[in-house]
PDB file of N, CA and C in Angstrom:
ATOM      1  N   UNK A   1      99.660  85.097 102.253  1.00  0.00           N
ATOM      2  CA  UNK A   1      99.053  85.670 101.076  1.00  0.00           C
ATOM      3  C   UNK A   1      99.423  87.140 100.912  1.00  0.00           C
ATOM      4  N   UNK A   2      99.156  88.004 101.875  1.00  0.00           N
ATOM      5  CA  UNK A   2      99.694  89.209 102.051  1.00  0.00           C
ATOM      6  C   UNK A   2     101.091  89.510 101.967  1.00  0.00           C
ATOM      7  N   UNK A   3     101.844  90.440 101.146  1.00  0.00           N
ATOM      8  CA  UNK A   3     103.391  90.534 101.385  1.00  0.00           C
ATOM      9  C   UNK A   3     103.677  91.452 102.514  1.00  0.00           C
ATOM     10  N   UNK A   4     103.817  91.362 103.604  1.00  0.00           N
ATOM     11  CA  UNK A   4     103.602  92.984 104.363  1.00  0.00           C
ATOM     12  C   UNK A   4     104.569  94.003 103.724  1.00  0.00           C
ATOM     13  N   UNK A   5     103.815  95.225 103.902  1.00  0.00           N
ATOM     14  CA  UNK A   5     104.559  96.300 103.790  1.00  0.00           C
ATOM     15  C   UNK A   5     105.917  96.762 104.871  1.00  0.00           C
ATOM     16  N   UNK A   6     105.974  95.901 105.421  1.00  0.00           N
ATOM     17  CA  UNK A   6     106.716  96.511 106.970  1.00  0.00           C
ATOM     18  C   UNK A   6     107.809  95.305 106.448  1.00  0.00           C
ATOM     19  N   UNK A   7     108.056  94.946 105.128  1.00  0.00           N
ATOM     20  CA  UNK A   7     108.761  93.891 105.224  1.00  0.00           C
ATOM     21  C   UNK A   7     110.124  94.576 104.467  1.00  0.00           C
ATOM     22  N   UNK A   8     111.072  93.764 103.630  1.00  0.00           N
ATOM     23  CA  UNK A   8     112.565  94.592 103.470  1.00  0.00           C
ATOM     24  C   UNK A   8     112.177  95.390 101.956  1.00  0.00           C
ATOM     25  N   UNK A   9     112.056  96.821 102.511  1.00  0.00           N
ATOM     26  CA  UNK A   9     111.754  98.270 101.492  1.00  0.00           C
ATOM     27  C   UNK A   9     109.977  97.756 100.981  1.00  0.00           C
ATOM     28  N   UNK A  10     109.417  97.243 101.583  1.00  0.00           N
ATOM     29  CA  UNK A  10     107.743  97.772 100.887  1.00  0.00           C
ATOM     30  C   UNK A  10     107.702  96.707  99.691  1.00  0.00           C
ATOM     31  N   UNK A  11     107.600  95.864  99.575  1.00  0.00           N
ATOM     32  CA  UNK A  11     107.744  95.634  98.023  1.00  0.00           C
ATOM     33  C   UNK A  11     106.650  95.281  97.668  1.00  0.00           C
ATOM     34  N   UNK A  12     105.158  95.248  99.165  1.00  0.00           N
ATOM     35  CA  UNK A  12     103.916  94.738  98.470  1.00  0.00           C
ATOM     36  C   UNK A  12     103.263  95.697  97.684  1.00  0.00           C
ATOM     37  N   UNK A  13     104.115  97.451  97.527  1.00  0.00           N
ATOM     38  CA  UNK A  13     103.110  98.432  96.730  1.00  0.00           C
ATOM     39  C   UNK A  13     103.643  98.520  95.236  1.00  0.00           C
ATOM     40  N   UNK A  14     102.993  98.069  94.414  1.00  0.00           N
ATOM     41  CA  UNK A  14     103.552  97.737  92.839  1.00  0.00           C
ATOM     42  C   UNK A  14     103.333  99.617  92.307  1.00  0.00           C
ATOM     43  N   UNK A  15     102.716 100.194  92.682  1.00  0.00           N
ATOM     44  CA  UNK A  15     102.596 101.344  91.895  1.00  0.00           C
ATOM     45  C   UNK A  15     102.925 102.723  92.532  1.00  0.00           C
ATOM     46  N   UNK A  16     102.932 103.572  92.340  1.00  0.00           N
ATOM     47  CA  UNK A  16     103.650 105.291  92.996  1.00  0.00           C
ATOM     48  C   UNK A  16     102.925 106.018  93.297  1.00  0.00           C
ATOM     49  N   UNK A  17     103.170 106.801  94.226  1.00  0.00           N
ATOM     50  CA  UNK A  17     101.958 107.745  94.757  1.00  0.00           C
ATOM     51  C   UNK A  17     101.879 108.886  93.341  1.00  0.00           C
ATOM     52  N   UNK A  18     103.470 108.815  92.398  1.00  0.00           N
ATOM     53  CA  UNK A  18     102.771 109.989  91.484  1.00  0.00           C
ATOM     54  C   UNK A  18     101.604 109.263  90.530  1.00  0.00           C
ATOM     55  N   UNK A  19     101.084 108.219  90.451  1.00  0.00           N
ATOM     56  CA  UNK A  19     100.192 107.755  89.770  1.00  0.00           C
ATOM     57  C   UNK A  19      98.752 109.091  90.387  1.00  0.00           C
ATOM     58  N   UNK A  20      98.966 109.152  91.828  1.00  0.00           N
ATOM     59  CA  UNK A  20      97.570 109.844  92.460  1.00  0.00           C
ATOM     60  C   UNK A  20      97.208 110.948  92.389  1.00  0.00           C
ATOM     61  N   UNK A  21      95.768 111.616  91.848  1.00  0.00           N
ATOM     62  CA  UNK A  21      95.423 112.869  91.719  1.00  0.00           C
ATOM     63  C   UNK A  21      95.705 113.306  92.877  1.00  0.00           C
ATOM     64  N   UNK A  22      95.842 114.834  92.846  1.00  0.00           N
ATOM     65  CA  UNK A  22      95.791 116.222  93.803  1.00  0.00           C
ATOM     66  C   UNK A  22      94.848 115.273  94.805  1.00  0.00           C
ATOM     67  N   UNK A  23      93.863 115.219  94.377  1.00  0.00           N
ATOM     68  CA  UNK A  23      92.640 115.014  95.295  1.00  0.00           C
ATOM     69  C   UNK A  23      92.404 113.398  96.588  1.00  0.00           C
ATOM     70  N   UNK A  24      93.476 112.826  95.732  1.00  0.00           N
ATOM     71  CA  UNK A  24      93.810 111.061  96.236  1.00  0.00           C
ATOM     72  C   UNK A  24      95.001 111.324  96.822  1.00  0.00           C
ATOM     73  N   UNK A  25      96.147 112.333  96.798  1.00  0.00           N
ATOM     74  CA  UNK A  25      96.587 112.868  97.932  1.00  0.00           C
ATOM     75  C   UNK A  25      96.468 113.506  98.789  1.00  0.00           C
ATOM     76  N   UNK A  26      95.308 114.334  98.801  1.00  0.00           N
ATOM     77  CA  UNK A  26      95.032 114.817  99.741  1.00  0.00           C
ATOM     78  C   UNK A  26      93.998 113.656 100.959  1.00  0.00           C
ATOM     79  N   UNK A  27      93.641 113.081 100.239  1.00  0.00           N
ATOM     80  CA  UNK A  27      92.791 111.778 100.970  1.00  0.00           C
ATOM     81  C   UNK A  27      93.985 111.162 101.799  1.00  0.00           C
ATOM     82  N   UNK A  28      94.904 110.482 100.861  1.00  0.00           N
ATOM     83  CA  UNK A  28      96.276 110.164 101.289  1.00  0.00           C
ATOM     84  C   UNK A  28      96.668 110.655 102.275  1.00  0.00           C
ATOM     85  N   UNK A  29      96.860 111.626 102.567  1.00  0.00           N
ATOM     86  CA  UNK A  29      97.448 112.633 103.811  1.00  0.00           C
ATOM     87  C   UNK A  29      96.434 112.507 105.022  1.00  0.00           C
ATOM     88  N   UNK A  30      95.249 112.465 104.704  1.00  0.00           N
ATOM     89  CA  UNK A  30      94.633 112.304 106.146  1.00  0.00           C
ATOM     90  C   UNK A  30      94.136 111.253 106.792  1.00  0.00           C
ATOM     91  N   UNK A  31      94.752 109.801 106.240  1.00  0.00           N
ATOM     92  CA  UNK A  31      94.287 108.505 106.166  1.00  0.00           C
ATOM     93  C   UNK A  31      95.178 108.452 107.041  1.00  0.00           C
ATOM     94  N   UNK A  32      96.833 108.875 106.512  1.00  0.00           N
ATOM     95  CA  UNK A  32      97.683 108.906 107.215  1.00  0.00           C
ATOM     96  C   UNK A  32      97.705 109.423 108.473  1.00  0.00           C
ATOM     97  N   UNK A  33      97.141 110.335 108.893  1.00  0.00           N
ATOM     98  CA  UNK A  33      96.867 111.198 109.963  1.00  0.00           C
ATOM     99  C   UNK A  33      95.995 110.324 110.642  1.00  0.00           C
ATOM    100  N   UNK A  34      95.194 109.398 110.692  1.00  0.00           N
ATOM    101  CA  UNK A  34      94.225 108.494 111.192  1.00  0.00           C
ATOM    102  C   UNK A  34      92.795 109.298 111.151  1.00  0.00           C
ATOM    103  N   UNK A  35      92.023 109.966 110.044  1.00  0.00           N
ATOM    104  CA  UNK A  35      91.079 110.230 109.973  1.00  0.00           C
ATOM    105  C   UNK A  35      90.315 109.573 109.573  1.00  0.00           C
ATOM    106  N   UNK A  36      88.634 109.245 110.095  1.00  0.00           N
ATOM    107  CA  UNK A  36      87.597 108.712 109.122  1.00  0.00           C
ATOM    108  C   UNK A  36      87.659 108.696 107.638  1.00  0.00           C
ATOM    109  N   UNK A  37      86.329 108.503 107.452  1.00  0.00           N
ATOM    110  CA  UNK A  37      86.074 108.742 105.774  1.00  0.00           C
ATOM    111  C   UNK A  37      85.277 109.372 106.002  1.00  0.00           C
ATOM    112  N   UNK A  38      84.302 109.712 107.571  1.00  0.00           N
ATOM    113  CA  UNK A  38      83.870 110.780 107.672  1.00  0.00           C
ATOM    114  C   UNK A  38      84.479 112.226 108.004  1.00  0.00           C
ATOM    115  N   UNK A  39      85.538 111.771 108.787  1.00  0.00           N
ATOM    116  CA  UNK A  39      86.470 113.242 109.283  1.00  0.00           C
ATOM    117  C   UNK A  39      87.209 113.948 107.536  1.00  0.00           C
ATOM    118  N   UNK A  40      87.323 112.649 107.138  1.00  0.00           N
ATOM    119  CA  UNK A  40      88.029 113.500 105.805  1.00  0.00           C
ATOM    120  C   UNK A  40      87.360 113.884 104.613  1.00  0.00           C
ATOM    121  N   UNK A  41      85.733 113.244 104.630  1.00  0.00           N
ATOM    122  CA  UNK A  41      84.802 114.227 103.742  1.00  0.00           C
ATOM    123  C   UNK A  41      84.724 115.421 104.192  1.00  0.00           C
ATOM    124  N   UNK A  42      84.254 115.632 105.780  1.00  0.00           N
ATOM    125  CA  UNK A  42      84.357 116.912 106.506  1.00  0.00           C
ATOM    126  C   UNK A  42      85.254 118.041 106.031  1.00  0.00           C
ATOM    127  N   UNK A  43      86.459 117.800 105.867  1.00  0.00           N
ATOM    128  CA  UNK A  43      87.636 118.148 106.256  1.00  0.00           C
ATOM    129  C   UNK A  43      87.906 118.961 104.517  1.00  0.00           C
ATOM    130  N   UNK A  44      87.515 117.696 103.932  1.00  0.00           N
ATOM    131  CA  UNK A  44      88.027 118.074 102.244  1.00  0.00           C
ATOM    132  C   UNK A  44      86.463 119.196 101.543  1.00  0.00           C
ATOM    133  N   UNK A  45      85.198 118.564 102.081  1.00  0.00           N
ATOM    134  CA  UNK A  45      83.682 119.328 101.595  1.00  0.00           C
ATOM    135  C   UNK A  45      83.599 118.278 100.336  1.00  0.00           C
ATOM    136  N   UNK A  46      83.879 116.845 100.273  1.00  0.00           N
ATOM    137  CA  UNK A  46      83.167 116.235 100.072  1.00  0.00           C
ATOM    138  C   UNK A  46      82.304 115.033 100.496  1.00  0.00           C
ATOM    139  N   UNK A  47      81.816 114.353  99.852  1.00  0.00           N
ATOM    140  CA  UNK A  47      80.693 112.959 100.634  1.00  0.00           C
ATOM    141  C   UNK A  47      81.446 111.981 101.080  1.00  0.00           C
ATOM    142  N   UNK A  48      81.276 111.613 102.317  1.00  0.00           N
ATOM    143  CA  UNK A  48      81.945 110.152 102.282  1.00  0.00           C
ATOM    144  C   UNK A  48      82.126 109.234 101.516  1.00  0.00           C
ATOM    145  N   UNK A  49      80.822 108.781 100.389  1.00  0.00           N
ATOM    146  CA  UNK A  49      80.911 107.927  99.872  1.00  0.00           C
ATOM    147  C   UNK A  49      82.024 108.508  99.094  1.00  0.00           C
ATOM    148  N   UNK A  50      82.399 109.085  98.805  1.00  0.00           N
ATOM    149  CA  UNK A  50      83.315 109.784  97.309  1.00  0.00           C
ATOM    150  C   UNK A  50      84.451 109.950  98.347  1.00  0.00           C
ATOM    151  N   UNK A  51      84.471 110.041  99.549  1.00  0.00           N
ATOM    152  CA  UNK A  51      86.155 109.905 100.067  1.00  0.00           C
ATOM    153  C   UNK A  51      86.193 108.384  99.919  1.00  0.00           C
ATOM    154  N   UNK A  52      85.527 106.929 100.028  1.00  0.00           N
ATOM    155  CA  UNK A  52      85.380 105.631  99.689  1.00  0.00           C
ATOM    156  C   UNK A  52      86.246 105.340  98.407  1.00  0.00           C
ATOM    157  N   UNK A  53      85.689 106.358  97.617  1.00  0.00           N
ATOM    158  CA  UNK A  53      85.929 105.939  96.219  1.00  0.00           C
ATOM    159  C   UNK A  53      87.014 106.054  96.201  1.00  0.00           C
ATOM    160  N   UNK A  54      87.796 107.313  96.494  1.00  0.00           N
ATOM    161  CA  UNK A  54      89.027 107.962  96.645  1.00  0.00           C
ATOM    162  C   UNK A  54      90.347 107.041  96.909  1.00  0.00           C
ATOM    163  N   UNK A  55      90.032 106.061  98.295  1.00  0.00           N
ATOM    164  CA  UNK A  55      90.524 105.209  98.960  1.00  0.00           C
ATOM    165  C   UNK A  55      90.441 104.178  98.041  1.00  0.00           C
ATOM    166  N   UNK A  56      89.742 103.584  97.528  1.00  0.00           N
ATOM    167  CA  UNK A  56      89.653 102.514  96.602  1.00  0.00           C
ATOM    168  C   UNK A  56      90.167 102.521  95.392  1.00  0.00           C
ATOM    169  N   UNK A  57      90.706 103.723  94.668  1.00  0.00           N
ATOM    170  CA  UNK A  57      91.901 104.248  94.115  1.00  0.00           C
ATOM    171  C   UNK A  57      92.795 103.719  94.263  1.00  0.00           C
ATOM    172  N   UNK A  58      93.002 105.021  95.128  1.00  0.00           N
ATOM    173  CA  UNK A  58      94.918 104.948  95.959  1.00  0.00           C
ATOM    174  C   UNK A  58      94.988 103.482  96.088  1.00  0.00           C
ATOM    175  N   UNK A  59      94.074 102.765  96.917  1.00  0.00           N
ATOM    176  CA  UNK A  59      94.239 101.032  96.933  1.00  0.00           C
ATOM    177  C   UNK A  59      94.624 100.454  95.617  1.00  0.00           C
ATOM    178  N   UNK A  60      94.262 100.937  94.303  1.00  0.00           N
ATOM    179  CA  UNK A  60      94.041  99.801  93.278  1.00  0.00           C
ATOM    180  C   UNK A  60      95.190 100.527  92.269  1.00  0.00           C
ATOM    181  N   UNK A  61      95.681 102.052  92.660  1.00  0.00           N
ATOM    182  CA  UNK A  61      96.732 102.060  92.027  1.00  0.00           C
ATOM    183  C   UNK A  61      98.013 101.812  92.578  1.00  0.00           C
ATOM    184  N   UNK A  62      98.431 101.811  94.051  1.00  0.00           N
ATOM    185  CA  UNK A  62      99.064 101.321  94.934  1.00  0.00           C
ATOM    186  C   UNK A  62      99.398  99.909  95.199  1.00  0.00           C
ATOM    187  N   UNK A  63      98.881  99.287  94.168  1.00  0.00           N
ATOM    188  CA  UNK A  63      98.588  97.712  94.744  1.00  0.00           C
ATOM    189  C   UNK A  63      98.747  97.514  96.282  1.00  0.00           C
ATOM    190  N   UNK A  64      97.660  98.156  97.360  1.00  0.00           N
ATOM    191  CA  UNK A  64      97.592  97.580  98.353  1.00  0.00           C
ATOM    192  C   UNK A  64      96.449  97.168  98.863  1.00  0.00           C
ATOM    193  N   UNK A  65      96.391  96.630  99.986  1.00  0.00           N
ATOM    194  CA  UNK A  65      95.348  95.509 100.432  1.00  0.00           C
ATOM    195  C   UNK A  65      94.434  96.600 100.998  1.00  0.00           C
ATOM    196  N   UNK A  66      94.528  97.360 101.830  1.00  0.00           N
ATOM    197  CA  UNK A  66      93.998  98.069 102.944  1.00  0.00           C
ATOM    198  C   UNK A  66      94.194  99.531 103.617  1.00  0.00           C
ATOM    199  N   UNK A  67      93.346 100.144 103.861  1.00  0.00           N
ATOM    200  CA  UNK A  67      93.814 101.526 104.000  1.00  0.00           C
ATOM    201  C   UNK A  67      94.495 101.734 105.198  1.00  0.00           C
ATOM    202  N   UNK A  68      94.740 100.390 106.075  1.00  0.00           N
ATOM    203  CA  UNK A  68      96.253 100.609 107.034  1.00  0.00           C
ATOM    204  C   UNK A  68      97.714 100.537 106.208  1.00  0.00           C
ATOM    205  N   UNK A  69      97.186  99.878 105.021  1.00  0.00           N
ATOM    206  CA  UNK A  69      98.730  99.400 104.433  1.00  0.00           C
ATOM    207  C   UNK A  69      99.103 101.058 103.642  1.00  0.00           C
ATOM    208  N   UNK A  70      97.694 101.485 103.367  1.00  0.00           N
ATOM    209  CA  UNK A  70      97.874 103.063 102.276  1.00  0.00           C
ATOM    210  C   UNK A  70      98.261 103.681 103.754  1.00  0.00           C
ATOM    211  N   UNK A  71      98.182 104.029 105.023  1.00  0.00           N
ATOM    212  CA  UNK A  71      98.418 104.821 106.026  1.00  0.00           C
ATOM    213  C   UNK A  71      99.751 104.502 105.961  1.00  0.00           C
ATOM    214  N   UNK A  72     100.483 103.584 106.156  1.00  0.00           N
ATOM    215  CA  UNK A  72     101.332 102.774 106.302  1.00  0.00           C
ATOM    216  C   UNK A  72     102.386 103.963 104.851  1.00  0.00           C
ATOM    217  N   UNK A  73     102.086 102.808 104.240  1.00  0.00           N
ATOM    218  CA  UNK A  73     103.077 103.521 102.370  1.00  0.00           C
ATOM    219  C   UNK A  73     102.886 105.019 102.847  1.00  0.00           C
ATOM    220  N   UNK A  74     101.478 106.002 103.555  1.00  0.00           N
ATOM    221  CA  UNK A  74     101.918 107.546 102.865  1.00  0.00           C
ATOM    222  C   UNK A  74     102.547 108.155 104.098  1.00  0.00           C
ATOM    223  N   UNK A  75     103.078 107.155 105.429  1.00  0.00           N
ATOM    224  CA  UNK A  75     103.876 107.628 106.234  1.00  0.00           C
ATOM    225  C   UNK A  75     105.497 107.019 106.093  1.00  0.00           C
ATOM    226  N   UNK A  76     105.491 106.211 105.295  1.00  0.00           N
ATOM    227  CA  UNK A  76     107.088 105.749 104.922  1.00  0.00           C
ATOM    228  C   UNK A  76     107.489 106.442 103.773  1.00  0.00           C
ATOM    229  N   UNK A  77     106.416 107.316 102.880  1.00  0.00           N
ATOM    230  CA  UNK A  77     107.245 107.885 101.680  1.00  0.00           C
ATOM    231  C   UNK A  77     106.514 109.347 102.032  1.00  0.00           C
ATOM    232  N   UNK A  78     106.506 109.992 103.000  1.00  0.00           N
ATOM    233  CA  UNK A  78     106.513 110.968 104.020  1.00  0.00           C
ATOM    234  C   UNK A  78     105.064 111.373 103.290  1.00  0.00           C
ATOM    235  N   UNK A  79     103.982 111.219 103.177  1.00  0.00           N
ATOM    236  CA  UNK A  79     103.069 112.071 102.932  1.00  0.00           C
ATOM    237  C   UNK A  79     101.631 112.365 104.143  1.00  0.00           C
ATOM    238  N   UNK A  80     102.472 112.204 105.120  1.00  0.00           N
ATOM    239  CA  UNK A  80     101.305 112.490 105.900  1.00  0.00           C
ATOM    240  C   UNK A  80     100.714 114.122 106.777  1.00  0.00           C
TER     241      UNK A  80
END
């Protein structure tokens, strides 16, 4: 059901990171880094729930499944 991302060039992410605000890259970048959603409310000075939201974004404009697959995409198209 899943296409993996690790498969020939990515082809399970239908959409571009320039689709993502300032703010959904910067989420981006520390997902990548392996931070919480608490380390990266910390980190950014906002709520977890609203780093959630953030992630559920990047997921739905990314067409991806999971925020290993978004860790995944923002360390193969260097944004970490």
């Amino acid at each position: 059901m899943l296409s993996g991302i690790s498969g020939s060039g990515g082809t399970a992410a239908q959409g571009s990171a320039e689709e993502l605000t300032e703010r959904e890259l910067d989420v981006l970048r520390r997902l990548a880094r392996g931070m919480s959603n608490k380390e990266i409310g910390a980190d950014l000075s906002i709520a977890e729930k609203t780093v959630k939201t953030h992630i559920s974004s990047i997921l739905a404009k990314l067409g991806l499944a999971d925020r290993t697959q978004a860790a995944v995409y923002a360390v193969k198209h260097g944004y970490e």
